[in-house]
Protein backbone atom coordinates (compact mmCIF):
# COMPACT_ATOMS: atom_id res chain seq x y z
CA UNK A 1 -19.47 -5.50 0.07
CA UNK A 2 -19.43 -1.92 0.04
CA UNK A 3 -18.15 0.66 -2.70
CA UNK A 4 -14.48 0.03 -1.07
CA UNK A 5 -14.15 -3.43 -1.89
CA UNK A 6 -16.17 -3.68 -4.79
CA UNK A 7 -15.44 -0.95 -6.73
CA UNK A 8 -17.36 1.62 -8.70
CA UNK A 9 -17.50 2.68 -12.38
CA UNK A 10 -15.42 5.66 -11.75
CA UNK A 11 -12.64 3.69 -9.97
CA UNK A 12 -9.41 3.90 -11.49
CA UNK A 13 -8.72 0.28 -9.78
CA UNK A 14 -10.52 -2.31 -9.09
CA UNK A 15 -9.24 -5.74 -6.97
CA UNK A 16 -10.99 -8.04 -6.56
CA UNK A 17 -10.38 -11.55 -4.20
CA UNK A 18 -6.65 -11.79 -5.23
CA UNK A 19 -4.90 -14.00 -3.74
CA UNK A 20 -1.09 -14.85 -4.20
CA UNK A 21 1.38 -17.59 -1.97
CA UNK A 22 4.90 -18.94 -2.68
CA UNK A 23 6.81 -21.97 -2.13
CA UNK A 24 7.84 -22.05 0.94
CA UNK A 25 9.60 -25.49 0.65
CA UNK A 26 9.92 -28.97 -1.54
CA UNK A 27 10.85 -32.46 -0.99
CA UNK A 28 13.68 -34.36 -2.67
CA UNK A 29 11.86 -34.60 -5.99
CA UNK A 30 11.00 -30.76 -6.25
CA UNK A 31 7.40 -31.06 -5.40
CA UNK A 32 5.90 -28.15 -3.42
CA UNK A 33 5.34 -28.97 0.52
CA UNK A 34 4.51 -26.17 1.57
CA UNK A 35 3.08 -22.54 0.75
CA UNK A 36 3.43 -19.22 1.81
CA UNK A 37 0.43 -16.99 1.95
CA UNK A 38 1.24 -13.67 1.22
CA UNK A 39 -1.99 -12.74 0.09
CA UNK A 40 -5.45 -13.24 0.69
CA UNK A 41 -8.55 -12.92 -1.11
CA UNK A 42 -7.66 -8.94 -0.86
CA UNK A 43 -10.18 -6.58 -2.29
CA UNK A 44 -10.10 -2.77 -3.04
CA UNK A 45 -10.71 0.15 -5.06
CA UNK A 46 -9.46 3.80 -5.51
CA UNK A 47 -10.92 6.57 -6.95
CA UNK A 48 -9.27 8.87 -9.44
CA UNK A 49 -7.42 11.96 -7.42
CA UNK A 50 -7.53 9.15 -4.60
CA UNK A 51 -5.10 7.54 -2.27
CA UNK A 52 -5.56 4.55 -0.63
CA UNK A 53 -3.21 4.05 2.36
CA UNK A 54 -2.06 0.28 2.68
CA UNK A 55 -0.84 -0.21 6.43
CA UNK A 56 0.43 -3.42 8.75
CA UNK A 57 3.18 -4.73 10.35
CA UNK A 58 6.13 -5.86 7.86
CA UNK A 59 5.29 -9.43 6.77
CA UNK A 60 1.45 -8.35 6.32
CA UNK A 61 1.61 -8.60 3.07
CA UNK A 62 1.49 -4.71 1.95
CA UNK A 63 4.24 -4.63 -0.86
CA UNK A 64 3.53 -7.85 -2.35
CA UNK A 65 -0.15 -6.48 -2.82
CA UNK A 66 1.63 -3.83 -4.78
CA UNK A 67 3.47 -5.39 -7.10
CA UNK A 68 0.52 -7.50 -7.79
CA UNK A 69 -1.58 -4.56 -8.58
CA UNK A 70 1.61 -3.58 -11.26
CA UNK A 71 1.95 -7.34 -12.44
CA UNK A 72 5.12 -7.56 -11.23
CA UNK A 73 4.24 -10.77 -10.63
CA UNK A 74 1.37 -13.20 -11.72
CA UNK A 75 -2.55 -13.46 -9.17
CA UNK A 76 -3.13 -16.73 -8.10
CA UNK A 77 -6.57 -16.35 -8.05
CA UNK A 78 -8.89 -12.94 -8.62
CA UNK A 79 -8.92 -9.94 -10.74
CA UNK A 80 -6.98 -6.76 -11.20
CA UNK A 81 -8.93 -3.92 -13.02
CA UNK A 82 -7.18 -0.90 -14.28
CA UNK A 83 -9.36 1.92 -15.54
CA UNK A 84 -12.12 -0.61 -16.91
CA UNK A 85 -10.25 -3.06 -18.20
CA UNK A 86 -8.87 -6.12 -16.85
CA UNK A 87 -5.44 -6.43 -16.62
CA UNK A 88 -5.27 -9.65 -14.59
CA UNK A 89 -3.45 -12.01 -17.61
CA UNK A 90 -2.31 -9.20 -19.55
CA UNK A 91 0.78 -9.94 -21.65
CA UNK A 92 2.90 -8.45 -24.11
CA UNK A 93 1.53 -5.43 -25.90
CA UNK A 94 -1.72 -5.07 -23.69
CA UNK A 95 0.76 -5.14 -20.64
CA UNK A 96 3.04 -2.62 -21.85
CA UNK A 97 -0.04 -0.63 -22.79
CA UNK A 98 -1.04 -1.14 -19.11
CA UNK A 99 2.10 0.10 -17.53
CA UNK A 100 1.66 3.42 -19.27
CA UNK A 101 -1.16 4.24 -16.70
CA UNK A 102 0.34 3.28 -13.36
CA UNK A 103 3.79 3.58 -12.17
CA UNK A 104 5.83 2.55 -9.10
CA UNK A 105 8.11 4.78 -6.15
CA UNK A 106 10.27 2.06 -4.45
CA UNK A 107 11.11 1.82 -0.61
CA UNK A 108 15.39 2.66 -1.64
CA UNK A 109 16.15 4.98 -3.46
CA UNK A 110 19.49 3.99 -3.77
CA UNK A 111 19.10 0.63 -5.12
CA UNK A 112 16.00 1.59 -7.17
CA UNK A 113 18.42 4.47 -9.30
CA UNK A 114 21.10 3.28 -11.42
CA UNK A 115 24.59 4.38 -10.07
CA UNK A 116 26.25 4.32 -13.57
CA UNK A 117 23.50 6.70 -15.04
CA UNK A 118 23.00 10.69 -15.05
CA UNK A 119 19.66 11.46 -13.37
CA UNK A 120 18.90 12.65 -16.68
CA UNK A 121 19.32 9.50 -18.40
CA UNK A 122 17.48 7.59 -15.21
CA UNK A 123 14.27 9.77 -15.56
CA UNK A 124 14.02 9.88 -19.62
CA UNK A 125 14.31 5.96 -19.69
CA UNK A 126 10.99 5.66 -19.57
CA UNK A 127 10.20 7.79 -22.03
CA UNK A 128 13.03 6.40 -24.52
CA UNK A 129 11.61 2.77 -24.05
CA UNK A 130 7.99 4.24 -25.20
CA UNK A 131 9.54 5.32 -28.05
CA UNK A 132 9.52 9.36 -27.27
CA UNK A 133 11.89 11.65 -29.53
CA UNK A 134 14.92 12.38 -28.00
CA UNK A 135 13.93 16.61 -28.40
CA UNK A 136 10.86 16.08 -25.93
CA UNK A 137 12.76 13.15 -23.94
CA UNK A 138 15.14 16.20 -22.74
CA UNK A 139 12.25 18.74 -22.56
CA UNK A 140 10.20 16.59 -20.49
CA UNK A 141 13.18 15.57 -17.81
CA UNK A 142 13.60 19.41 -17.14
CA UNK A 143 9.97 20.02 -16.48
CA UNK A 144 10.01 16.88 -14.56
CA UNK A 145 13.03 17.99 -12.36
CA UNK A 146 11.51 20.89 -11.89
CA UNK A 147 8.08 19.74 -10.59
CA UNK A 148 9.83 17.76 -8.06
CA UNK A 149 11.81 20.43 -6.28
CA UNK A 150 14.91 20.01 -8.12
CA UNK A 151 17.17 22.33 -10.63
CA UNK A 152 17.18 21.25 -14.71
CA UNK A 153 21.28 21.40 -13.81
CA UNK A 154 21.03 18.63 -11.56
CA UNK A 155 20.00 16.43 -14.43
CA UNK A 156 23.70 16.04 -14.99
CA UNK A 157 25.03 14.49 -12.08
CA UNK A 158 24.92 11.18 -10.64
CA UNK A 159 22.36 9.83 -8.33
CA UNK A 160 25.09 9.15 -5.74
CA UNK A 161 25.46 13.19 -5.59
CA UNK A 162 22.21 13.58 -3.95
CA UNK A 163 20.64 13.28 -0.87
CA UNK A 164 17.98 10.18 0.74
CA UNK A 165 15.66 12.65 -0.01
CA UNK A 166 16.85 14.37 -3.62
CA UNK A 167 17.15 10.85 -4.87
CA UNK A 168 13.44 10.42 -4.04
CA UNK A 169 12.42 13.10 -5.85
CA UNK A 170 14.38 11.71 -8.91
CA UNK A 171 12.41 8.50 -8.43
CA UNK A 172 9.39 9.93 -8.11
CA UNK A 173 10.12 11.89 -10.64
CA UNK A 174 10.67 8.88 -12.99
CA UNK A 175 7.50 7.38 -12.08
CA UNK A 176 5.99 10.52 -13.54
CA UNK A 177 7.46 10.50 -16.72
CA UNK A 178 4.82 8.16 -18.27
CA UNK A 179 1.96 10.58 -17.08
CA UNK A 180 0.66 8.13 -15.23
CA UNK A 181 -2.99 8.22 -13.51
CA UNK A 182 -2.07 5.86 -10.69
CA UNK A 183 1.23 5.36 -8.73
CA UNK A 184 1.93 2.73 -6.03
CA UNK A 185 4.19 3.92 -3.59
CA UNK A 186 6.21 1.59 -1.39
CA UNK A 187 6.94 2.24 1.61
CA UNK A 188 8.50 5.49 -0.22
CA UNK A 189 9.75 7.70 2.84
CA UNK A 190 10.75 4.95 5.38
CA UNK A 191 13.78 5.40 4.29
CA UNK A 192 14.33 8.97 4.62
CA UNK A 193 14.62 11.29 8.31
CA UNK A 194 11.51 12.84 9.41
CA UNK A 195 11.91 16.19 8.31
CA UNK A 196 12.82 15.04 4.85
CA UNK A 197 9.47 12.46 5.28
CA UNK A 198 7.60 15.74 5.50
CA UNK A 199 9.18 17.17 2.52
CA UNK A 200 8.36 14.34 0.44
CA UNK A 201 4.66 13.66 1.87
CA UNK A 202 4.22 17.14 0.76
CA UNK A 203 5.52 16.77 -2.17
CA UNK A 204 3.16 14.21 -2.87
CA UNK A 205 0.09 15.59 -2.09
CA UNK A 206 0.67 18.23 -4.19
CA UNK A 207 1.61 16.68 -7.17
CA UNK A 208 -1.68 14.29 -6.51
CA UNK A 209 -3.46 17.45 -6.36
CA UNK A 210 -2.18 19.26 -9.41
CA UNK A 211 -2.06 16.08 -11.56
CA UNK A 212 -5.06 13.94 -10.00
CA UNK A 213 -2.90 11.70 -9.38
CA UNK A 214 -4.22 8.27 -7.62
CA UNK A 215 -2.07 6.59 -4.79
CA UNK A 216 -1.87 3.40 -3.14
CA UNK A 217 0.77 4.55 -0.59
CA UNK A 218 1.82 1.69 1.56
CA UNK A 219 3.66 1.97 4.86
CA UNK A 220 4.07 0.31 7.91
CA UNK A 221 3.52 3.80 10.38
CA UNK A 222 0.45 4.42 10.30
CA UNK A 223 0.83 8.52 11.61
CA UNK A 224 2.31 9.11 7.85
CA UNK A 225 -0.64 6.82 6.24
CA UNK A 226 -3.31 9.02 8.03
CA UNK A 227 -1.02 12.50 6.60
CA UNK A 228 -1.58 11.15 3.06
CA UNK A 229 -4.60 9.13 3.10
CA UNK A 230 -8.65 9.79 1.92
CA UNK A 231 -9.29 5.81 3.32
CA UNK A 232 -6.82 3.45 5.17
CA UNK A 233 -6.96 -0.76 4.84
CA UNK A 234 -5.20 -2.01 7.75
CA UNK A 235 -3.39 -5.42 6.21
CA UNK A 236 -2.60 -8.03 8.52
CA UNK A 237 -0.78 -11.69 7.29
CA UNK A 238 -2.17 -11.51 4.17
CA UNK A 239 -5.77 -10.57 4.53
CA UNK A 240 -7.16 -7.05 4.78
CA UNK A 241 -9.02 -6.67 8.51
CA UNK A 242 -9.98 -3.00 8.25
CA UNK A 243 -11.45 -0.29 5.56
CA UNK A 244 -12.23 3.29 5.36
CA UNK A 245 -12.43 6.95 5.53
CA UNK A 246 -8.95 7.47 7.06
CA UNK A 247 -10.36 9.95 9.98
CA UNK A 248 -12.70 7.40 10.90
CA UNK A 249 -10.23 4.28 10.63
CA UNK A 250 -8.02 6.55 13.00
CA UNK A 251 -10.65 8.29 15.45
CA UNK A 252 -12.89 4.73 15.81
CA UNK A 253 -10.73 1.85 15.06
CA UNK A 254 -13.39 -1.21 15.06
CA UNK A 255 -10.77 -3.90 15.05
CA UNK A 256 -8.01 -4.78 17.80
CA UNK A 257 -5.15 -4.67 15.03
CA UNK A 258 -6.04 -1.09 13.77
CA UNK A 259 -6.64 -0.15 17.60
CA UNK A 260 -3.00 -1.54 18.66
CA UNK A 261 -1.25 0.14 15.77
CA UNK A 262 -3.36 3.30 16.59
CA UNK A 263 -2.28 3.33 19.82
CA UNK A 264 1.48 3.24 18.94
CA UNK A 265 0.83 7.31 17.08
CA UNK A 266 2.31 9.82 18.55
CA UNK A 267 1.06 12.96 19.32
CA UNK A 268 1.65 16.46 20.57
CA UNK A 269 -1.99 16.53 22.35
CA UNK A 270 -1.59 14.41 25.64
CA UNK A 271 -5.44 14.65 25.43
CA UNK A 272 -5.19 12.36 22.46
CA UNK A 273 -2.93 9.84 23.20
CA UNK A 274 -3.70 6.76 23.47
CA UNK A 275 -2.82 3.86 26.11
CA UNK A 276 0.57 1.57 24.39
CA UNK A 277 -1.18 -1.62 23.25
CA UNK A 278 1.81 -3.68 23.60
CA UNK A 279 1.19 -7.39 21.25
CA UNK A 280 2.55 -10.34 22.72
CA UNK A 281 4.57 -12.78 21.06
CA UNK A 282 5.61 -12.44 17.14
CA UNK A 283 3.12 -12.31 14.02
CA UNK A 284 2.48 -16.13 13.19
CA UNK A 285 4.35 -17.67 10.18
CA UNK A 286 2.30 -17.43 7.01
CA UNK A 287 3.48 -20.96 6.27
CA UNK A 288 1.35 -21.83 8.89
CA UNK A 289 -1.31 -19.60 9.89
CA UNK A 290 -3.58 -20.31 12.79
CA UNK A 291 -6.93 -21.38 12.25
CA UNK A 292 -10.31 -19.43 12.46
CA UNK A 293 -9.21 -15.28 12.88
CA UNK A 294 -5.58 -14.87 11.96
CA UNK A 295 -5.28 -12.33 14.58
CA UNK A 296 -6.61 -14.03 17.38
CA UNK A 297 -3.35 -15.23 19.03
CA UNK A 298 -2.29 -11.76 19.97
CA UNK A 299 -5.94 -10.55 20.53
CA UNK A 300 -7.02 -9.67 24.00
CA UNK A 301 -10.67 -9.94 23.04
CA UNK A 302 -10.90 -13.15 21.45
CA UNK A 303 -13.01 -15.67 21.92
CA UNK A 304 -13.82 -18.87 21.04
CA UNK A 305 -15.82 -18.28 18.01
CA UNK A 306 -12.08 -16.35 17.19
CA UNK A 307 -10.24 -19.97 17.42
CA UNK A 308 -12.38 -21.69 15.06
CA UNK A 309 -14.37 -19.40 12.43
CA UNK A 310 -12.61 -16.53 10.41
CA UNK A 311 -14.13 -13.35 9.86
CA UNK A 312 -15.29 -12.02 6.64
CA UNK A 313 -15.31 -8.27 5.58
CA UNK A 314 -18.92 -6.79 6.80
CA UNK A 315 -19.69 -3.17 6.50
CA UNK A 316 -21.12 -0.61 9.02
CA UNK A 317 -21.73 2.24 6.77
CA UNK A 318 -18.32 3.43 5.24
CA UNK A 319 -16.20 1.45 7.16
CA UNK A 320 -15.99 -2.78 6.84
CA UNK A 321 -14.52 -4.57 9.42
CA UNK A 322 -13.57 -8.58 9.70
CA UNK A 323 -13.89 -9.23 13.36
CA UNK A 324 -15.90 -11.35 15.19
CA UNK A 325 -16.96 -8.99 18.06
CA UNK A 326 -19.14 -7.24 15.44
CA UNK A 327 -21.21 -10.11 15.68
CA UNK A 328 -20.35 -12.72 18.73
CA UNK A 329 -19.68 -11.98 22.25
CA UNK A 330 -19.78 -8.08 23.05
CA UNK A 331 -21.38 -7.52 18.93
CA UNK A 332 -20.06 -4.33 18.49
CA UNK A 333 -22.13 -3.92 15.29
CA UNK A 334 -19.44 -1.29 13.85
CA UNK A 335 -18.90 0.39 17.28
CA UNK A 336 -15.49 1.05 18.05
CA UNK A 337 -13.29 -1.69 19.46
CA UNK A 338 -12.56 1.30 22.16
CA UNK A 339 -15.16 0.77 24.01
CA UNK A 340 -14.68 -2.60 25.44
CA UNK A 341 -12.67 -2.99 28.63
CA UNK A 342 -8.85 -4.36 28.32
CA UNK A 343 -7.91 -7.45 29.82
């Protein structure tokens, strides 16, 4: 494994194999028949100052990887590492402690804000449940508002007063209140139109950059993930396929899932676009996933090694890749997936 999966002593997170499925359904006597995969024996780090783009098709398995990294809900299996210490089982007091040091920016603004509340009130919360005077709880919202691109005066209105994009900012906004080092954001201009994506994206990277903040920004459009991103993991029904330096990830895609949602970027250049990789047929259910690759019913390339044997994570240098034509068939070796004819 290389530093991405692994991890490093500087790392602000570390995960390690985790794994997490649901029931998916139960007999007459309430037993479990059935699971749902989500996730995957799914393995990453970021850096402090970092962000980590997390990118697939909906259903990969992207947000529930986030709210396992905030223990919103419980790992089956594998570790979660948060500035050194594991966090993995961490209940009560050590949680709480936790949650001080990484904070979350939801897909909906709308449904993430209270209606009932004053943005004021929304944003302090935080602060009043850690137990901060009310004197600094005020100070702190209008530096807060302010750092956001909003005015202390709109403090006192209602979240419903504001635009997609304004109520972002007050979510983002909130997730700042804690001083967080690390922030997961979901999916957090999808939402929004694409000038006011741009507004937000920017307003991101330069509160990273004046905080050192870490991200792990997850999205399904992989154009915004590149904007944002240092390194990109490409997440596809439940398993990570793809790691790296996000120019690279995007310039030599070394698996057919990263090269079909590459291929779907626009771009002003016609000298860099791409031939439309169109996938046949749906994403498989992750009830019932197919054996060997997980990928290789809508793969052009694959073979039968594909069918029967799935692919582990291998690295070629800064990138890791889990694909069988790195080592079967064409073997790639960590040459771009580019370079092989289409069927």
């Amino acid at each position: 494994m290389s530093e991405a999966a692994t991890g490093t002593a500087t790392s602000i997170l570390d995960v390690s194999d985790v794994s997490k499925s649901f029931p998916a359904s139960k007999d007459l006597l309430g037993r479990v028949t059935a699971r749902l995969q989500a996730v995957v024996q799914a393995s990453l780090s970021i850096a402090p100052g970092e962000t980590l783009g997390l990118v697939g098709e909906s259903g990969s398995g992207k947000s529930t990887l986030g709210r396992l990294v905030m223990r919103l809900l419980d790992v089956d299996a594998g570790r979660i590492v948060l500035e050194g210490s594991d966090i993995t089982e961490a209940r009560g007091s050590e949680l709480r402690a936790a949650r001080r040091k990484m904070q979350i920016v939801f897909q909906d603004p709308q449904s993430s804000l209270d209606p009932n509340w004053l943005v004021r009130d929304i944003i302090a919360e935080p602060l009043r449940a850690y137990g901060v005077t009310r004197a600094e709880r005020e100070a702190a919202t209008e530096r807060l508002l302010v750092d956001v691109g909003l005015e202390p005066t709109h403090g006192a209105r209602y979240a419903s007063e504001f635009s997609g994009g304004q109520r972002q900012r007050v979510a983002i906004a909130r997730a700042l209140a804690l001083e967080p080092n690390l922030v997961v954001c979901d999916e957090p201009v999808s939402a929004l139109d694409v000038s006011t994506q741009a507004q937000v994206l920017s307003l991101l990277e330069s509160l990273r950059d004046r905080r050192g903040l870490a991200y792990l920004f997850i999205a399904h459009d992989l154009a915004v993930v590149h904007h944002i991103s240092h390194r990109i993991a490409v997440m596809y029904l439940g398993r990570i396929v793809e790691v790296g330096p996000a120019d690279e990830i995007c310039r030599r895609p070394r698996h057919p899932y990263t090269e079909a949602l590459l291929s779907a970027m626009p771009s002003p250049n016609p000298a860099d676009r791409r031939q439309r990789i169109l996938l046949t047929g749906e994403m498989p259910s992750p009830v019932n996933t197919p054996p060997g690759c997980r990928f290789q019913t809508r793969c052009t390339h694959a073979m039968d090694r594909c069918r029967e044997i799935e692919p582990e994570l291998v690295a070629f240098g800064d990138v890791e890749v889990a694909c069988h034509l790195h080592d079967s068939g064409p073997i790639l070796a960590g040459a771009s997936v580019t370079v092989i004819p289409r069927k």
